[in-house]
PDB file of N, CA and C in Angstrom:
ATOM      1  N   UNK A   1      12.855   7.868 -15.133  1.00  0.00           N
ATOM      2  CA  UNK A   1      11.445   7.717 -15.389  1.00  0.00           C
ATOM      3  C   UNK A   1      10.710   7.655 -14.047  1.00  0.00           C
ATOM      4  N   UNK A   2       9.457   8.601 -13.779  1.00  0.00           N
ATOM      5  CA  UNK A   2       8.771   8.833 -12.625  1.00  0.00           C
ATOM      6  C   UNK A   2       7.453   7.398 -12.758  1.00  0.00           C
ATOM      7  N   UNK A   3       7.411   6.442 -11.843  1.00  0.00           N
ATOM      8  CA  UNK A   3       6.419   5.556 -12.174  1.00  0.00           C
ATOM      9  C   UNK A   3       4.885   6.457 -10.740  1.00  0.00           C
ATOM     10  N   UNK A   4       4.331   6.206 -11.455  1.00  0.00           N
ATOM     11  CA  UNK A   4       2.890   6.955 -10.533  1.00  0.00           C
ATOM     12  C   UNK A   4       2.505   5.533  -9.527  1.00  0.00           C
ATOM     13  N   UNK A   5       1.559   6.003  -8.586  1.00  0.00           N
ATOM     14  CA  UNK A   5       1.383   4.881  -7.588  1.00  0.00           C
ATOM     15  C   UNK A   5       0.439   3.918  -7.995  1.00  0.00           C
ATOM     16  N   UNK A   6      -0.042   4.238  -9.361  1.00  0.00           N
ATOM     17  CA  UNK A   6      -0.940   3.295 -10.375  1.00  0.00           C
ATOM     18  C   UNK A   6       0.246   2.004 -11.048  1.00  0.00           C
ATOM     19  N   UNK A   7       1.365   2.662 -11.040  1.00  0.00           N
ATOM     20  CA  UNK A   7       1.566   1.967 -12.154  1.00  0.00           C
ATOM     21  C   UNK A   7       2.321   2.191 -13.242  1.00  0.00           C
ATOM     22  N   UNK A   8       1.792   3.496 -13.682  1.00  0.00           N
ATOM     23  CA  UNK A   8       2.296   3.993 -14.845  1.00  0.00           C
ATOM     24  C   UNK A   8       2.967   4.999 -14.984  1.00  0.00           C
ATOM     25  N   UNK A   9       3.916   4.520 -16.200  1.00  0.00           N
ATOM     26  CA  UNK A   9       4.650   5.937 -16.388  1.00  0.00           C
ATOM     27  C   UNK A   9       4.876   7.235 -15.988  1.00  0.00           C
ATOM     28  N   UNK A  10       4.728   8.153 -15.726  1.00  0.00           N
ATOM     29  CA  UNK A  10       4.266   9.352 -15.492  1.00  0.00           C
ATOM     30  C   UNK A  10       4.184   9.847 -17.015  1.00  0.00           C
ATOM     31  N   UNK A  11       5.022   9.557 -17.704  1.00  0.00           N
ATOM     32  CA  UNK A  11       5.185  10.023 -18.595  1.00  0.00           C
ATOM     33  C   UNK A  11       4.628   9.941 -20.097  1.00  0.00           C
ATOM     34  N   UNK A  12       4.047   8.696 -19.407  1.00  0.00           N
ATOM     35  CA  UNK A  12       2.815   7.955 -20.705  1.00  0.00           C
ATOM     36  C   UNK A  12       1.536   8.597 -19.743  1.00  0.00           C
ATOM     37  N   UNK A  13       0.999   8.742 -18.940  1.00  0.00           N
ATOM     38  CA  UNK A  13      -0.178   9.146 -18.105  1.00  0.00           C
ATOM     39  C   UNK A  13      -1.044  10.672 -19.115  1.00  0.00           C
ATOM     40  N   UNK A  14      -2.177  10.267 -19.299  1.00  0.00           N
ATOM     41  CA  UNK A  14      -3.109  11.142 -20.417  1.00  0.00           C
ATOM     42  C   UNK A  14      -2.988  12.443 -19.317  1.00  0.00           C
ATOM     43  N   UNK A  15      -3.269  12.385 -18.521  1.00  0.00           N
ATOM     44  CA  UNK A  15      -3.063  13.835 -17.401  1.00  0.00           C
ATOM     45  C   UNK A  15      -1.770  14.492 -17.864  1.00  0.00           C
ATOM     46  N   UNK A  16      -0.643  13.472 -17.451  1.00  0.00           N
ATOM     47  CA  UNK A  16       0.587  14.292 -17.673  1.00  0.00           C
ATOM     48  C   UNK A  16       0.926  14.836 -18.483  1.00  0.00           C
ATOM     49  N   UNK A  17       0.516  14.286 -19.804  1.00  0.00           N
ATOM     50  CA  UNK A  17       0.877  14.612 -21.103  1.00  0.00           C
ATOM     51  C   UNK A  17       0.158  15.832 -21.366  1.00  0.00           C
ATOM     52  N   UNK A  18      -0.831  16.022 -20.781  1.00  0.00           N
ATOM     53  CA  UNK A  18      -1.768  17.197 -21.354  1.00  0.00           C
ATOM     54  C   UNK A  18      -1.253  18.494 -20.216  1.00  0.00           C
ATOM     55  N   UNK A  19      -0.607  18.027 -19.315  1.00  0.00           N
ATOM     56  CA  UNK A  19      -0.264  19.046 -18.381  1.00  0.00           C
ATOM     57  C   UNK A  19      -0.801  19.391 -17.010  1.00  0.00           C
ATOM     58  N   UNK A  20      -2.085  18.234 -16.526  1.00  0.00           N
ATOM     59  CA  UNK A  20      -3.182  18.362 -15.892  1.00  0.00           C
ATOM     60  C   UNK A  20      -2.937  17.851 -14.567  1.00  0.00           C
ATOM     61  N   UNK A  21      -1.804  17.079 -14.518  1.00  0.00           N
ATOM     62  CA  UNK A  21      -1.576  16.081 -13.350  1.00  0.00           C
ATOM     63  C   UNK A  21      -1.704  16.877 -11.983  1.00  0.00           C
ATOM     64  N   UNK A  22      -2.645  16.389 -11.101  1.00  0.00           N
ATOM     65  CA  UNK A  22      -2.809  17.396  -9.902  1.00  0.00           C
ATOM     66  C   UNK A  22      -1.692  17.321  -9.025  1.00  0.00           C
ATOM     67  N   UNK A  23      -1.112  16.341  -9.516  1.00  0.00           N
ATOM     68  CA  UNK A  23       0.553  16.708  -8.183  1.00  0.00           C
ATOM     69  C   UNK A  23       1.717  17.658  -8.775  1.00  0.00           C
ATOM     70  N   UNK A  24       1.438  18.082 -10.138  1.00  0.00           N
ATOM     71  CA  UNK A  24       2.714  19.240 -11.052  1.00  0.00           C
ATOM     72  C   UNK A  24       3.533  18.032 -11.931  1.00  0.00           C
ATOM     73  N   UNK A  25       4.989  18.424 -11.817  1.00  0.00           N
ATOM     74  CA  UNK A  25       5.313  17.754 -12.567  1.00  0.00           C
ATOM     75  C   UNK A  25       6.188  17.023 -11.848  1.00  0.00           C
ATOM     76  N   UNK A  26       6.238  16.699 -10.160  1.00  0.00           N
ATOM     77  CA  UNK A  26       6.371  15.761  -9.681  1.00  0.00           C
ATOM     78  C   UNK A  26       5.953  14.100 -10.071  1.00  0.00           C
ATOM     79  N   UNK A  27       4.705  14.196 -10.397  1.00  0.00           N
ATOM     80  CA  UNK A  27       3.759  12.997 -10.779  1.00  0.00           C
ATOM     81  C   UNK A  27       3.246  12.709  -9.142  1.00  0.00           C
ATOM     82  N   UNK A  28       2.201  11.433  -9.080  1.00  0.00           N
ATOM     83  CA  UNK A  28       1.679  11.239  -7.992  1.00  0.00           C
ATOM     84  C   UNK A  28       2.337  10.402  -7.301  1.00  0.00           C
ATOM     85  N   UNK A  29       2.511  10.965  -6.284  1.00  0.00           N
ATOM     86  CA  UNK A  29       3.021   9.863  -4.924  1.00  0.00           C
ATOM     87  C   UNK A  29       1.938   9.627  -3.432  1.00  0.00           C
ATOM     88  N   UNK A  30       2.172   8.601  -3.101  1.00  0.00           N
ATOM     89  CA  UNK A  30       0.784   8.167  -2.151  1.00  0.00           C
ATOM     90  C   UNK A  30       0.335   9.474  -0.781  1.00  0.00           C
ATOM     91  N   UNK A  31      -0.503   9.963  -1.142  1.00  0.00           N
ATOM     92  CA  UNK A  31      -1.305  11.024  -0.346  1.00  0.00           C
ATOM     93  C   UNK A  31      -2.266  11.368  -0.256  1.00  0.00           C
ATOM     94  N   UNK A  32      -3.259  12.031   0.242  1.00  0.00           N
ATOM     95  CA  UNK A  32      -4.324  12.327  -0.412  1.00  0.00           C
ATOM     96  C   UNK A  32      -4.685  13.091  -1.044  1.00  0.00           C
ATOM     97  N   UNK A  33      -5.509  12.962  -2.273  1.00  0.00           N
ATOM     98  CA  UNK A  33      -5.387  13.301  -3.205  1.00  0.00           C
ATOM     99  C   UNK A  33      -7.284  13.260  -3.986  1.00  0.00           C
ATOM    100  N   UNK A  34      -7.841  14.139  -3.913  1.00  0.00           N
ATOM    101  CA  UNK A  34      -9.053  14.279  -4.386  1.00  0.00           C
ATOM    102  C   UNK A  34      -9.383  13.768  -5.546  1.00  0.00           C
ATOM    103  N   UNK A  35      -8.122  13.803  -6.241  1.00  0.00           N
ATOM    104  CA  UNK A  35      -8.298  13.617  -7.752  1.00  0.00           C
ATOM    105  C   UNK A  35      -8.318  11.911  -8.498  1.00  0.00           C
ATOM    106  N   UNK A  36      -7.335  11.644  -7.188  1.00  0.00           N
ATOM    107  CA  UNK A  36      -7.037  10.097  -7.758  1.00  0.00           C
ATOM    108  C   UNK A  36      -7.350   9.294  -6.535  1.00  0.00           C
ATOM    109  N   UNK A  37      -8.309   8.166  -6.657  1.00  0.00           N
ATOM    110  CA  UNK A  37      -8.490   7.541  -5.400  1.00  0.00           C
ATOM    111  C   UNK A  37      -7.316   6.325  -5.049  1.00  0.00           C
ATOM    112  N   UNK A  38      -6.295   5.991  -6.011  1.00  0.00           N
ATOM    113  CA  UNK A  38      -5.410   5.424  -6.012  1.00  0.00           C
ATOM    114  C   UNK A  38      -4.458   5.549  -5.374  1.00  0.00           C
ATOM    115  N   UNK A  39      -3.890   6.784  -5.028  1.00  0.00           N
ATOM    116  CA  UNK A  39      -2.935   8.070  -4.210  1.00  0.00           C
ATOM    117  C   UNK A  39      -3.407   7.869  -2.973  1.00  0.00           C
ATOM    118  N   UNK A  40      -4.573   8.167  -3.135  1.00  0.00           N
ATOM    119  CA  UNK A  40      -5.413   8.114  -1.588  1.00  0.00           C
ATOM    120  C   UNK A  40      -4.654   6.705  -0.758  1.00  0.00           C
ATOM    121  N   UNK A  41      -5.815   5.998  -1.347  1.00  0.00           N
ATOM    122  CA  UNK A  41      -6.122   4.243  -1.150  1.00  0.00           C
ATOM    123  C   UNK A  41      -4.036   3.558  -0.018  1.00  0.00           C
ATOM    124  N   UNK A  42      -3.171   4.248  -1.314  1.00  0.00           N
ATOM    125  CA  UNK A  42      -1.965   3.614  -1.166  1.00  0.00           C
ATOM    126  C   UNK A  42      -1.479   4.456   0.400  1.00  0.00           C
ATOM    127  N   UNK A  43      -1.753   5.553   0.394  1.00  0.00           N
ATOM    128  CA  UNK A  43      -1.085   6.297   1.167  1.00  0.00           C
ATOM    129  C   UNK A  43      -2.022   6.182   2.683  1.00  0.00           C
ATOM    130  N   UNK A  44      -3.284   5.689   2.616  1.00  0.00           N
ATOM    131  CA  UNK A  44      -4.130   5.176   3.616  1.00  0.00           C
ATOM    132  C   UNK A  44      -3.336   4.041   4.381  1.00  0.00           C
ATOM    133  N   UNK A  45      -2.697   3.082   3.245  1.00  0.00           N
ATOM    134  CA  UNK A  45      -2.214   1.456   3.635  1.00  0.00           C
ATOM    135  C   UNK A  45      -1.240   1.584   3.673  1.00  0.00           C
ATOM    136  N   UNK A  46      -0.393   2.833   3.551  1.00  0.00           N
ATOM    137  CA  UNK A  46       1.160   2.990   3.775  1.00  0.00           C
ATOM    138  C   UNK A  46       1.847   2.232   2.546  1.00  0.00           C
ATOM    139  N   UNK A  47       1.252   2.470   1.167  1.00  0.00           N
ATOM    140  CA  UNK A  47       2.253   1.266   0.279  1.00  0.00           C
ATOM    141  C   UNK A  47       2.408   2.784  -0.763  1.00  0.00           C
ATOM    142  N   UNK A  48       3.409   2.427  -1.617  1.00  0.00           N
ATOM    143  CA  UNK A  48       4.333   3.500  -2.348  1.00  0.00           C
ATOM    144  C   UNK A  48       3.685   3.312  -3.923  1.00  0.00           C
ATOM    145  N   UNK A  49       3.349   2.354  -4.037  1.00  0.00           N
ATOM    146  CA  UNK A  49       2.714   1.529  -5.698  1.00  0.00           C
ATOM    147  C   UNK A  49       1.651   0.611  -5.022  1.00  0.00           C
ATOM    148  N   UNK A  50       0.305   0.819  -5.788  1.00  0.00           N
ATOM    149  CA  UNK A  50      -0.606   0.065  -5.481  1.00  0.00           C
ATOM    150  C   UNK A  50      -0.561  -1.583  -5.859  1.00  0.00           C
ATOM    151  N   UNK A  51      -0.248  -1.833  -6.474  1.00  0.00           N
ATOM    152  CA  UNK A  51       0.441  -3.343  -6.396  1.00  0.00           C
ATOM    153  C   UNK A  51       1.164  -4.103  -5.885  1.00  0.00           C
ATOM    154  N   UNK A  52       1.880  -3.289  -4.592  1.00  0.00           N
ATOM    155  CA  UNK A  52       2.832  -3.819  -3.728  1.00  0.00           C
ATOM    156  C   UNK A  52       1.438  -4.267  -2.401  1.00  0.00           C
ATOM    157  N   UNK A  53       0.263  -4.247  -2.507  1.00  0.00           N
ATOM    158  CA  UNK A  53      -0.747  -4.021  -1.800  1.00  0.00           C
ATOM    159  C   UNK A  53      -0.971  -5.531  -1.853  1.00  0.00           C
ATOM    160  N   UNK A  54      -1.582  -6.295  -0.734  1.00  0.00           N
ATOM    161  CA  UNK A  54      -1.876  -7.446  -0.647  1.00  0.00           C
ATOM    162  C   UNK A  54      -3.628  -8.116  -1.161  1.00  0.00           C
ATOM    163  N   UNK A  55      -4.296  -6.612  -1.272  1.00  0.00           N
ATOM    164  CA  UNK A  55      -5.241  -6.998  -1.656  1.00  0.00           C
ATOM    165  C   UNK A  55      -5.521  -6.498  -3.732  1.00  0.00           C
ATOM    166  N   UNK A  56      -4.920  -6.549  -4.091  1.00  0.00           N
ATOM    167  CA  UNK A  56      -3.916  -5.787  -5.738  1.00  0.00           C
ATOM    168  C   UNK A  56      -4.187  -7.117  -6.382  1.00  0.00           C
ATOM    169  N   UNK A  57      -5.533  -6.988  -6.933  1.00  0.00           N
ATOM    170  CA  UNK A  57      -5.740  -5.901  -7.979  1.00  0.00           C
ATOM    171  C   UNK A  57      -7.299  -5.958  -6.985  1.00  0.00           C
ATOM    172  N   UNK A  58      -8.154  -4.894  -7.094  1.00  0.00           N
ATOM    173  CA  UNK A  58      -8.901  -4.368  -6.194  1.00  0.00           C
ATOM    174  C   UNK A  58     -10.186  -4.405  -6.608  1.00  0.00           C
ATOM    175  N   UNK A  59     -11.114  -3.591  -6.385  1.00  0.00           N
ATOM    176  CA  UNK A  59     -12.559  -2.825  -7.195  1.00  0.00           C
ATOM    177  C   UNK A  59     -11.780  -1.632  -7.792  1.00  0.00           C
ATOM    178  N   UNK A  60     -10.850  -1.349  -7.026  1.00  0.00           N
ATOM    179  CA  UNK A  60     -10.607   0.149  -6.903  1.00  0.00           C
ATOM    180  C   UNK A  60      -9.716   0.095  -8.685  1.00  0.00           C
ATOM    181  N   UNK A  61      -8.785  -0.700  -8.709  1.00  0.00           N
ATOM    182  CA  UNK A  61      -8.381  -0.876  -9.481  1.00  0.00           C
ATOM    183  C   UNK A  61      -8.649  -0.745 -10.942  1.00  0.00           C
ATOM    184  N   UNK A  62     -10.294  -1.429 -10.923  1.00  0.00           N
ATOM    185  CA  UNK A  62     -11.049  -1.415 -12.066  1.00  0.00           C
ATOM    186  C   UNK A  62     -11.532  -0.007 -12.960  1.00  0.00           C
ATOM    187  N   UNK A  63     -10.631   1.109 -12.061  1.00  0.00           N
ATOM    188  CA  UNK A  63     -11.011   2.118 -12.711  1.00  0.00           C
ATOM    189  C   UNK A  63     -10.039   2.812 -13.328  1.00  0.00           C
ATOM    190  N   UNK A  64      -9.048   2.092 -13.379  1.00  0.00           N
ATOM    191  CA  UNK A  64      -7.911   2.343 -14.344  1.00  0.00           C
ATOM    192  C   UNK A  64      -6.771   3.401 -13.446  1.00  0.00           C
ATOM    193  N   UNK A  65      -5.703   3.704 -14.556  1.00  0.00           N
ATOM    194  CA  UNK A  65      -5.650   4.190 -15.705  1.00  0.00           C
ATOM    195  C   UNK A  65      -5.027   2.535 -16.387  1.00  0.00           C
ATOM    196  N   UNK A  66      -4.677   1.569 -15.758  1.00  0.00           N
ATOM    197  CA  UNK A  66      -3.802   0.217 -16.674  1.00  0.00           C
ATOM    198  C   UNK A  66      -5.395  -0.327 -16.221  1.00  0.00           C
ATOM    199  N   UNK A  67      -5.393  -1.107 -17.347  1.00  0.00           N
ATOM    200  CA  UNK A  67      -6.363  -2.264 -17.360  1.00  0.00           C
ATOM    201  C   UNK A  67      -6.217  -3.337 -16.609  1.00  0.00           C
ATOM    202  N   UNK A  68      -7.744  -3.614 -16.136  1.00  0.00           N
ATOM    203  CA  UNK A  68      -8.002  -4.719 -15.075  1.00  0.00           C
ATOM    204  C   UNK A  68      -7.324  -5.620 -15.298  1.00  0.00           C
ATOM    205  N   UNK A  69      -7.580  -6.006 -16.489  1.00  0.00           N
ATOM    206  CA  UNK A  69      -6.885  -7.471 -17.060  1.00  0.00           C
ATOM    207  C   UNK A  69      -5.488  -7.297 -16.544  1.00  0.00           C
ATOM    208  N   UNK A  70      -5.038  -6.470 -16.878  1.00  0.00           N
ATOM    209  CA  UNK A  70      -2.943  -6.065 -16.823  1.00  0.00           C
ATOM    210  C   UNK A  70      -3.000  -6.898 -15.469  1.00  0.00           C
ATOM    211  N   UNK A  71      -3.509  -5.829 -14.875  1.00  0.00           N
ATOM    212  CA  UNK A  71      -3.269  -6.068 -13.209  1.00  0.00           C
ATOM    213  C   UNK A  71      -3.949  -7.145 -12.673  1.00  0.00           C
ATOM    214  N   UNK A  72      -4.748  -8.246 -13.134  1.00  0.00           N
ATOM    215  CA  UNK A  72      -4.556  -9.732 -12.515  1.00  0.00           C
ATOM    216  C   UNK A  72      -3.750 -10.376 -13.033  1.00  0.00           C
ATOM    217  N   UNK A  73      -3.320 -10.165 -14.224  1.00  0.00           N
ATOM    218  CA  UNK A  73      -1.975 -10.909 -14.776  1.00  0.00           C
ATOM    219  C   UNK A  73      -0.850 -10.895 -14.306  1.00  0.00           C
ATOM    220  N   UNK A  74      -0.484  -9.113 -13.767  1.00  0.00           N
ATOM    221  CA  UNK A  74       0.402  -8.936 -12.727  1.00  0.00           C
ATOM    222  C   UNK A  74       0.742  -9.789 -11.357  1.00  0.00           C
ATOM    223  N   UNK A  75      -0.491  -9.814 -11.145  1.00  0.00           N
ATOM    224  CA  UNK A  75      -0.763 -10.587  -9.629  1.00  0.00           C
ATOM    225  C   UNK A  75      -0.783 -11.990  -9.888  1.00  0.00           C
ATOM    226  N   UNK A  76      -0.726 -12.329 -10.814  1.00  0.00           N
ATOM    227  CA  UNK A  76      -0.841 -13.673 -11.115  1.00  0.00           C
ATOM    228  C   UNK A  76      -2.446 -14.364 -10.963  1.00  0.00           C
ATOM    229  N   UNK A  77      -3.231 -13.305 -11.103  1.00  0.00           N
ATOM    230  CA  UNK A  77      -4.402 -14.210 -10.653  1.00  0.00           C
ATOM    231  C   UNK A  77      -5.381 -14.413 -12.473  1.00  0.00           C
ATOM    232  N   UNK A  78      -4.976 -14.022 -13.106  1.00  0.00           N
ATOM    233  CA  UNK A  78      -5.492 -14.122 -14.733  1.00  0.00           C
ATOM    234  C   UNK A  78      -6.520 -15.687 -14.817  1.00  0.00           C
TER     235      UNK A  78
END
């Protein structure tokens, strides 16, 4: 299972499923990336998954694709 630098699945991801994902069928790994500011963001700070990030869960965060909520619960900050 490919996890994206969001988080999620690759394989649950509404992009992927539809065929749309701008990295193919690699899924996204931290780079830049026009499409996803998440890709960007991680690969700016040198982190592989945006939650391994010290400042996680973000603004940036709030724009999905996992819900805000998920990801302060993650972090423990709920």
């Amino acid at each position: 299972m490919k996890i994206g630098v969001c988080g999620i699945a690759c394989e649950k991801c509404p992009r992927m499923v539809k065929g749309q994902c701008p990295a193919g069928p690699d899924g996204c790994v931290p780079r830049e990336n026009k499409f996803c500011k998440i890709c960007t963001c991680a690969f700016e700070k040198g982190k592989r998954l945006c939650f391994e990030c010290e400042q996680f869960p973000c603004e940036l965060t709030k724009t999905g694709p996992i819900s805000y909520g998920y990801c302060t619960f993650l972090a423990g900050k709920d």
